[in-house]
N, C-alpha and C. Protein backbone atom coordinates (compact mmCIF):
# COMPACT_ATOMS: atom_id res chain seq x y z
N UNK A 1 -4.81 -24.73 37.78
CA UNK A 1 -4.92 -23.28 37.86
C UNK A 1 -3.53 -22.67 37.71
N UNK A 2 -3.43 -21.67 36.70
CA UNK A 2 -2.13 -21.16 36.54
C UNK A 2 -2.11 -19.48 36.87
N UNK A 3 -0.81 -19.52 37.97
CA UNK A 3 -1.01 -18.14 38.46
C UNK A 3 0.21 -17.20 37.44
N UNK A 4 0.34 -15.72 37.54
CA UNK A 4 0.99 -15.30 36.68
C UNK A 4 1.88 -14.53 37.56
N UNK A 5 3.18 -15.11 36.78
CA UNK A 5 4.09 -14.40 37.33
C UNK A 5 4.29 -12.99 36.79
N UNK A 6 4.43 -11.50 37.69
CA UNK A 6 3.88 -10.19 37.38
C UNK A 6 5.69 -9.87 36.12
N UNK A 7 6.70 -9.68 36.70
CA UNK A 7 8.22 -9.63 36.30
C UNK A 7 7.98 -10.02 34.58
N UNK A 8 7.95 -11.87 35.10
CA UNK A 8 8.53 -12.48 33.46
C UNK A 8 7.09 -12.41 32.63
N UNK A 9 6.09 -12.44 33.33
CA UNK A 9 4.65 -12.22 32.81
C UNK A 9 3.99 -14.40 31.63
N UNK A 10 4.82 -14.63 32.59
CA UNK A 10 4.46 -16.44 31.89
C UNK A 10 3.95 -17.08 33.48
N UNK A 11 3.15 -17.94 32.84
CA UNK A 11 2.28 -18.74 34.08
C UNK A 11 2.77 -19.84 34.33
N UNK A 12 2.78 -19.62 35.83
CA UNK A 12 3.44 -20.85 36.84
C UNK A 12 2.76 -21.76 36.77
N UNK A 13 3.83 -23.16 36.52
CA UNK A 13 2.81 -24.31 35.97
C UNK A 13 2.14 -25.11 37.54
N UNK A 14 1.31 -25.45 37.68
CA UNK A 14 1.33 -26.25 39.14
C UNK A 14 1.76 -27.38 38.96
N UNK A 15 2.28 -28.03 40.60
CA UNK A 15 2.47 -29.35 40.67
C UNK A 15 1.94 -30.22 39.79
N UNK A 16 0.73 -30.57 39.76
CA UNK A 16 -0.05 -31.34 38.71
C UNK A 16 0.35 -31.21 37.58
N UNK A 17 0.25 -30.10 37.06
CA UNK A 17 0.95 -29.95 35.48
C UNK A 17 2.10 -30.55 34.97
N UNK A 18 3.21 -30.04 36.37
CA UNK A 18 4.51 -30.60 36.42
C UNK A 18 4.44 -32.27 35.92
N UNK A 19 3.90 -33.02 37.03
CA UNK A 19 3.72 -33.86 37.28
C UNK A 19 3.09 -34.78 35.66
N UNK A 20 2.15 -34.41 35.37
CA UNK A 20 1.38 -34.99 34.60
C UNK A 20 2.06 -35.17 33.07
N UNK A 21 2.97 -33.61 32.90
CA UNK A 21 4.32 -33.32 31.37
C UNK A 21 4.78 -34.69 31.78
N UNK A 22 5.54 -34.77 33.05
CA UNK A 22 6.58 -35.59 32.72
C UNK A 22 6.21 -37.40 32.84
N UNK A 23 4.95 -37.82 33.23
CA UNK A 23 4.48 -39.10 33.09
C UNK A 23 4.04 -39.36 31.60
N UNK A 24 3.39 -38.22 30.64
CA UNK A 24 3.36 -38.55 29.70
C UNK A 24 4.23 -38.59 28.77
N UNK A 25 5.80 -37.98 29.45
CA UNK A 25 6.83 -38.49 28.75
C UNK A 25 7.44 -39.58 29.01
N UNK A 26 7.20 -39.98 29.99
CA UNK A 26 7.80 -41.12 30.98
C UNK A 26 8.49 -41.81 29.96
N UNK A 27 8.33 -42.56 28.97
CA UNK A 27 8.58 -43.19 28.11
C UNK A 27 9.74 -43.27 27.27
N UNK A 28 10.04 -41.65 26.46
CA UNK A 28 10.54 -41.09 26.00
C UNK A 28 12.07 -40.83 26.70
N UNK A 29 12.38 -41.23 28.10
CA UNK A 29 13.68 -40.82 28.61
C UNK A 29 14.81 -42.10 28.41
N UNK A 30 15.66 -41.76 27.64
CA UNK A 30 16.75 -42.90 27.53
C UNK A 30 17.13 -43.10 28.42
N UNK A 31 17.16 -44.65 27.57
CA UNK A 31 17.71 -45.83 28.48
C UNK A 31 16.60 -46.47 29.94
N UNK A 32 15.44 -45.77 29.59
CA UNK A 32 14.57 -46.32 30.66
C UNK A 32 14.25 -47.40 30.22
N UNK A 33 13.98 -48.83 31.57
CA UNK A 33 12.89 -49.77 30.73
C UNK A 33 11.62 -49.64 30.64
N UNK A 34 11.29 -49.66 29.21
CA UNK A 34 10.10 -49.26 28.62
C UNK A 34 9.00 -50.07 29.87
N UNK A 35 9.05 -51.25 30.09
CA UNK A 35 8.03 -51.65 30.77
C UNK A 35 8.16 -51.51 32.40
N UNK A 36 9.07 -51.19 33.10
CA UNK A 36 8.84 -49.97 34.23
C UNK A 36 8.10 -49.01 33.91
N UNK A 37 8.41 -47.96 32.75
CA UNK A 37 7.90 -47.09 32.76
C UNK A 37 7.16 -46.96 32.61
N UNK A 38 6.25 -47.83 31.82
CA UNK A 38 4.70 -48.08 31.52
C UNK A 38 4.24 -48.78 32.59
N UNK A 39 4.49 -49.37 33.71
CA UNK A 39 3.78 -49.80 34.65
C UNK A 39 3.64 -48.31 35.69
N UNK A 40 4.74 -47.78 36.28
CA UNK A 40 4.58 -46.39 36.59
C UNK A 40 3.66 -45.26 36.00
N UNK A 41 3.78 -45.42 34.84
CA UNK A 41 2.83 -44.25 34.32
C UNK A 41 1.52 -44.51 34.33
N UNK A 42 0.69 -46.24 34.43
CA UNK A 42 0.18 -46.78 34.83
C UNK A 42 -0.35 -46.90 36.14
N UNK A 43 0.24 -46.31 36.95
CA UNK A 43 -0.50 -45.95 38.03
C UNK A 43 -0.58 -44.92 38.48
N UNK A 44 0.08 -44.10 38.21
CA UNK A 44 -0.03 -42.48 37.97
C UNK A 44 -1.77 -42.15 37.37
N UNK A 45 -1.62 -42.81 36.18
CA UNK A 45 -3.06 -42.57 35.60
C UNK A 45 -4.12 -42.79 35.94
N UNK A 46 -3.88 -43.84 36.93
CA UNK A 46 -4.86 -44.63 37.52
C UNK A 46 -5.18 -44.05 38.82
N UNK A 47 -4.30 -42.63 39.44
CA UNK A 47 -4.57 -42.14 40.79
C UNK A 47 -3.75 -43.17 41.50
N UNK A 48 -3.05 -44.01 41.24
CA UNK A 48 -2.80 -45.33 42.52
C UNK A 48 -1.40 -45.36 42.51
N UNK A 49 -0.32 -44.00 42.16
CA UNK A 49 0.87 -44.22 42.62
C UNK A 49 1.55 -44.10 43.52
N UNK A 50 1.65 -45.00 44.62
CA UNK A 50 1.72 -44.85 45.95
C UNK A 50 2.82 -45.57 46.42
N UNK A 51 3.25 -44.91 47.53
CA UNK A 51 4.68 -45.87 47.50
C UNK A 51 4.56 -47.71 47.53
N UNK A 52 3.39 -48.08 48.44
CA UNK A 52 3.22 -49.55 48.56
C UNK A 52 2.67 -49.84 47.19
N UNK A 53 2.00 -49.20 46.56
CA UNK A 53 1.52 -50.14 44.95
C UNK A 53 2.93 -50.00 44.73
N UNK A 54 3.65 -48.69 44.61
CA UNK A 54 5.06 -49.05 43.30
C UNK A 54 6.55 -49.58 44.38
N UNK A 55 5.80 -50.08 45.17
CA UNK A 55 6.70 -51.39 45.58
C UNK A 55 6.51 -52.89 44.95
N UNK A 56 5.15 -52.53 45.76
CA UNK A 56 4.47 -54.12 44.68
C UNK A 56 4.99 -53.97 43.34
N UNK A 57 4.85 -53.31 42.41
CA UNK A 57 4.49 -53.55 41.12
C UNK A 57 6.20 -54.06 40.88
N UNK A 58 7.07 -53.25 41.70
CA UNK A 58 8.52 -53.10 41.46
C UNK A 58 8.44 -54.75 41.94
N UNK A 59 8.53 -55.38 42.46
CA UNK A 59 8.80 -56.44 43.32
C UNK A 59 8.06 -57.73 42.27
N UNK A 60 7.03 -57.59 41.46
CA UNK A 60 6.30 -58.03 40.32
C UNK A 60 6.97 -58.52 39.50
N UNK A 61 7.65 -56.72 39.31
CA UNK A 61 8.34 -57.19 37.71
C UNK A 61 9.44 -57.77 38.03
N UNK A 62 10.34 -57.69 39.12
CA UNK A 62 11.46 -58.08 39.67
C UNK A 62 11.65 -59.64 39.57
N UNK A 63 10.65 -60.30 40.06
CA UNK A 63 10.28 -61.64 39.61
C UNK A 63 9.96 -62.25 38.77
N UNK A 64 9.15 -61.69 38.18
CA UNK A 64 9.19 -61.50 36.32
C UNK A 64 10.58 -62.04 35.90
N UNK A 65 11.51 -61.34 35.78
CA UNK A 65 12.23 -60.98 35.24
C UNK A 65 13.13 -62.18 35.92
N UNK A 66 13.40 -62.30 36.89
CA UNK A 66 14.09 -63.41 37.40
C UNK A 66 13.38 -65.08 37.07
N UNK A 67 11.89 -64.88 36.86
CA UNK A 67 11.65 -66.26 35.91
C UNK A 67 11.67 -66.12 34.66
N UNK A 68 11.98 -65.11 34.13
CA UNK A 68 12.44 -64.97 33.05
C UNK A 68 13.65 -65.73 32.54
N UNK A 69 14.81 -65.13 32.96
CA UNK A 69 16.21 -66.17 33.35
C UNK A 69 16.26 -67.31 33.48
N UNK A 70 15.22 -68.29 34.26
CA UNK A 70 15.46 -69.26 34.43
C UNK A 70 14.28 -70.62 34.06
């Protein structure tokens, strides 16, 4: 729901909106890793971004990545 501001006369975006622009850019911001960011935006989409899932998931790839190395 977008309310209108009376002055500049452009509509205030809500949280959600906010929120939702910038996960579907998620991607798009340099120098991110692409596959953080797609696991994040990944649960965003999914309703399930919560601090304990995006610990887990962080802690996932973290290991990942360290048997990766070795």
């Amino acid at each position: 729901m977008k309310k209108e501001v009376s002055r500049m006369n452009r509509p205030v975006k809500s949280g959600k909106e906010i929120l939702d622009e910038f996960f579907s850019g998620i991607l798009n911001i340099p120098d991110i890793d692409k596959e953080l960011a797609s696991e994040i935006k990944k649960l965003y989409d999914e309703g399930k971004l919560t601090n304990i899932n995006l610990s887990n998931k962080l802690a996932s790839l973290r290991e990942g990545k360290l048997d990766d190395k070795n």
